[in-house]
C-alpha atoms as a PDB file:
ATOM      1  CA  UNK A   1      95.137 122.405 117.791  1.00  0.00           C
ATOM      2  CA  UNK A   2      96.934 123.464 114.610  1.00  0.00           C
ATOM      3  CA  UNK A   3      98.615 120.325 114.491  1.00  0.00           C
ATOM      4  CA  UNK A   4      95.241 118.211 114.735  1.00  0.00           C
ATOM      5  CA  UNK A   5      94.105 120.776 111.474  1.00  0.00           C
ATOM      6  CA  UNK A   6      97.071 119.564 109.636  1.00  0.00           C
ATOM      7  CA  UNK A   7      96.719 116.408 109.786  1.00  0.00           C
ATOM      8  CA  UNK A   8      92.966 115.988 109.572  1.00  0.00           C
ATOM      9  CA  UNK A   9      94.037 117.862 105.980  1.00  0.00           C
ATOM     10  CA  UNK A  10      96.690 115.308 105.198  1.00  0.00           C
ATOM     11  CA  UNK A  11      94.545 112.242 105.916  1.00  0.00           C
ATOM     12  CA  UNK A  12      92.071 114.047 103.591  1.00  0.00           C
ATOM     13  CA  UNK A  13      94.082 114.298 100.569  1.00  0.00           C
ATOM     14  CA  UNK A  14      95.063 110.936 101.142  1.00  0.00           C
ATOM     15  CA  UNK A  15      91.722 109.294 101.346  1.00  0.00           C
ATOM     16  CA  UNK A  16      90.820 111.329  97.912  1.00  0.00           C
ATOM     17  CA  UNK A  17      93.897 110.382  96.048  1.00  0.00           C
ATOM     18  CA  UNK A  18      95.686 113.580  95.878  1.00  0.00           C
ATOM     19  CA  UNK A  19      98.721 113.485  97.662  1.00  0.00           C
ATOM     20  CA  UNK A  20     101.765 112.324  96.103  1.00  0.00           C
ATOM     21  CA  UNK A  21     104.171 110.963  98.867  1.00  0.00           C
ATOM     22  CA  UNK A  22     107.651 110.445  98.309  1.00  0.00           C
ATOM     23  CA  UNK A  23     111.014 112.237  96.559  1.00  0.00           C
ATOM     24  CA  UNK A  24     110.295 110.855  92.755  1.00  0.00           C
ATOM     25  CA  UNK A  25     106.557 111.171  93.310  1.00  0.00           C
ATOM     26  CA  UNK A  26     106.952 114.796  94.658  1.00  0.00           C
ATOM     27  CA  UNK A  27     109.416 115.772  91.887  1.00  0.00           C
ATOM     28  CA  UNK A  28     107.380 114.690  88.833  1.00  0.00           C
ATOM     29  CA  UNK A  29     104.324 115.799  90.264  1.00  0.00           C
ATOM     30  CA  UNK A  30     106.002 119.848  90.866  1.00  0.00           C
ATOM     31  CA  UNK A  31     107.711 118.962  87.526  1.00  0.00           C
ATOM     32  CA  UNK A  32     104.720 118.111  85.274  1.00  0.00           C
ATOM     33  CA  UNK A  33     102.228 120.793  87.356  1.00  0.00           C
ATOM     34  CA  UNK A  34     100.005 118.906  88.895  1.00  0.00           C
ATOM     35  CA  UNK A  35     101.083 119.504  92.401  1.00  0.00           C
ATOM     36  CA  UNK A  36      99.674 122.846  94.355  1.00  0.00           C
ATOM     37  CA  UNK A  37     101.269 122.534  97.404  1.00  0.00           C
ATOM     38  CA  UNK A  38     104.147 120.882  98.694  1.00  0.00           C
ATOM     39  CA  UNK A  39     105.127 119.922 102.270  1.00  0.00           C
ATOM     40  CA  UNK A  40     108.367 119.172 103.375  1.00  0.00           C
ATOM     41  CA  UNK A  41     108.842 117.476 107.073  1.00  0.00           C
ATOM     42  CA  UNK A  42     111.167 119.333 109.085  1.00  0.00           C
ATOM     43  CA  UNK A  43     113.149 116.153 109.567  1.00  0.00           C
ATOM     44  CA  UNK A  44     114.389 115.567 105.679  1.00  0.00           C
ATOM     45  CA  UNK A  45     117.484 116.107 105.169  1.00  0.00           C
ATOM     46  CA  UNK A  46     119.005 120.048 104.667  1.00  0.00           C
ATOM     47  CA  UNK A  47     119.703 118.764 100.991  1.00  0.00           C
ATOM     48  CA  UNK A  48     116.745 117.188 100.353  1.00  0.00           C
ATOM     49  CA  UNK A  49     114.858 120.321 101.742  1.00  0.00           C
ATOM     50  CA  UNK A  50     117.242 122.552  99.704  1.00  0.00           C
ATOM     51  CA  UNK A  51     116.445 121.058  95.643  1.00  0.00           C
ATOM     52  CA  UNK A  52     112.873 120.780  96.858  1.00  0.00           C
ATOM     53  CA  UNK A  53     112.784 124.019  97.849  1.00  0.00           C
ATOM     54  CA  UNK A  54     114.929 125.299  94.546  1.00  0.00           C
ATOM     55  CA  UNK A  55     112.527 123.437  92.264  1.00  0.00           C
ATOM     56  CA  UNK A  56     109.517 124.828  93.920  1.00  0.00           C
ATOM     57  CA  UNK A  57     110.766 128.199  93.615  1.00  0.00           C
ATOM     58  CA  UNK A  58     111.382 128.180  89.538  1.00  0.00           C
ATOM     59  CA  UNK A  59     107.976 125.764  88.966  1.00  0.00           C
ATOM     60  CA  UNK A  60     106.229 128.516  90.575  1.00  0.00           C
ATOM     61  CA  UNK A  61     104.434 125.999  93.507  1.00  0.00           C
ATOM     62  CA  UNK A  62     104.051 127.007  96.849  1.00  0.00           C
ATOM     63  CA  UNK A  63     105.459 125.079  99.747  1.00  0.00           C
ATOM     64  CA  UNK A  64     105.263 124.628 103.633  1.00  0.00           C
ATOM     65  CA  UNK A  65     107.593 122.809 106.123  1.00  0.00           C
ATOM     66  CA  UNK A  66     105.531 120.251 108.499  1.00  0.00           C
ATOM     67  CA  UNK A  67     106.324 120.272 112.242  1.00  0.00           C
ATOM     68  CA  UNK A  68     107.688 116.870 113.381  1.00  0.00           C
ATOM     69  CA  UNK A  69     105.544 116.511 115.872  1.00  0.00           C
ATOM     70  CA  UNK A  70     102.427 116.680 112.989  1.00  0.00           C
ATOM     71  CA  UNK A  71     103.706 112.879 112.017  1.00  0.00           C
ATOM     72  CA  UNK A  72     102.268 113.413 108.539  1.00  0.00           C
ATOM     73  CA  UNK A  73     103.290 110.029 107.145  1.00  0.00           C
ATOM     74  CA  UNK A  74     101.224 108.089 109.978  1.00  0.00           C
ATOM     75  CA  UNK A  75      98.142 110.879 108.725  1.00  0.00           C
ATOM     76  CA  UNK A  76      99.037 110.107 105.156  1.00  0.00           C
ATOM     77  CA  UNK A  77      99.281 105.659 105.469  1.00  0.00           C
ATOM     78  CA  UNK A  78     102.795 105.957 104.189  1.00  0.00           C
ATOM     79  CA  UNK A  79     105.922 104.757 106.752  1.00  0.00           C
ATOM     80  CA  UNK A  80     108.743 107.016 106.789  1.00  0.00           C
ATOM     81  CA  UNK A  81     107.891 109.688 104.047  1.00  0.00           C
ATOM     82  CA  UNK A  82     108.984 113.334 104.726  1.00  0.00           C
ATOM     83  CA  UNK A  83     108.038 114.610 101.119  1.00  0.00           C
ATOM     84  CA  UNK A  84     104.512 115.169 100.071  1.00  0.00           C
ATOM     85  CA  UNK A  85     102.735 116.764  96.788  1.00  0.00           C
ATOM     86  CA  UNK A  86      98.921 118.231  97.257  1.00  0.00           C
ATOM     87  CA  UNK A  87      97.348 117.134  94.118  1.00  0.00           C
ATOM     88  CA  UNK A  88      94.218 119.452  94.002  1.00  0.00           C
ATOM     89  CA  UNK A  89      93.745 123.343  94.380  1.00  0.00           C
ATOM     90  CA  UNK A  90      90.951 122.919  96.995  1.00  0.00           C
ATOM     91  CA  UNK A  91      93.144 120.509  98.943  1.00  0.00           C
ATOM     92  CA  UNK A  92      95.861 122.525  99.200  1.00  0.00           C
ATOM     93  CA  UNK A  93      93.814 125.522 100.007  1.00  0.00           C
ATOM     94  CA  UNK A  94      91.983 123.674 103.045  1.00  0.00           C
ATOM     95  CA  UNK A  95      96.089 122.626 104.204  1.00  0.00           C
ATOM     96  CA  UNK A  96      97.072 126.127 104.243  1.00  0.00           C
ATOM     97  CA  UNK A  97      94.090 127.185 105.968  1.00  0.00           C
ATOM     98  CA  UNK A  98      95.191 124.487 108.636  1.00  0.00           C
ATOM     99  CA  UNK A  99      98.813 126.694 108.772  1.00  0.00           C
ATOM    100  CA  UNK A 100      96.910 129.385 108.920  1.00  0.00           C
ATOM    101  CA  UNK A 101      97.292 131.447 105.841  1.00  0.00           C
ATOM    102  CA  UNK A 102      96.502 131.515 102.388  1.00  0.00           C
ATOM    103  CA  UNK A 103      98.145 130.259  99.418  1.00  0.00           C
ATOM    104  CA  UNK A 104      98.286 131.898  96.039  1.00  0.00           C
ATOM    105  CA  UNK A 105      96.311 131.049  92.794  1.00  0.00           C
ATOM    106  CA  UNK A 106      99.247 129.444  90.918  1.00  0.00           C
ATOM    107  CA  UNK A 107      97.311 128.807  87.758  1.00  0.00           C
ATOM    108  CA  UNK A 108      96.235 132.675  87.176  1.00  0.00           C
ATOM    109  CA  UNK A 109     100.225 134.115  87.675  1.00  0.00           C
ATOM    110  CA  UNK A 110     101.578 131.596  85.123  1.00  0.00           C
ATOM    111  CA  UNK A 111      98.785 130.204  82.990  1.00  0.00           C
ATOM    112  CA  UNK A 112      99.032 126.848  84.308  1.00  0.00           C
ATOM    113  CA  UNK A 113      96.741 124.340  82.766  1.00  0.00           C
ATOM    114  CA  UNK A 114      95.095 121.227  84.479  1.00  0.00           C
END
């Protein structure tokens, strides 16, 4: 069942245009602050998941590891992607509702501006 959430959330940022897929796309999207949530498929590589998880740490964006069995790339319309950047604050909320808990308001800790 919580798999089924999580991807019904994925396809959904997809089909509106928020969800960056991909290592460069991922990157600059955490780096210029425009991503709110990050997933990272538990089948990426340890140092993949590593800098991801490094750079999400000092840009001050949350992040979540995606169960293989989820298959987020089929969800998302992109072929072998393990990396994926949730472009919009409401999106992201409605993908960590799908985990199951709640993620925090980025913009008001470090005066983020969209």
């Amino acid at each position: 069942m919580r798999d089924q959430k999580i991807r019904g959330a994925i396809g959904l940022c997809a089909r509106a245009g928020k969800l960056a897929c991909g290592d460069f796309a991922v990157k600059r999207s955490v780096q210029m602050g425009t991503a709110w949530l990050v997933l990272i498929d538990e089948r990426a590589a340890e140092g993949t998941r590593k800098r991801l998880q490094y750079l999400c740490g000092t840009c001050g964006v949350p992040y979540r590891e995606l169960p293989a069995s989820v298959e987020a790339a089929v969800y998302a319309g992109k072929s072998n992607c393990l990396l994926f950047a949730v472009q919009d604050e409401n999106l992201a909320k409605l993908v960590c509702n799908a985990y199951g808990d709640e993620t925090k308001d980025r913009s008001a800790e470090e005066g983020v501006q969209q």
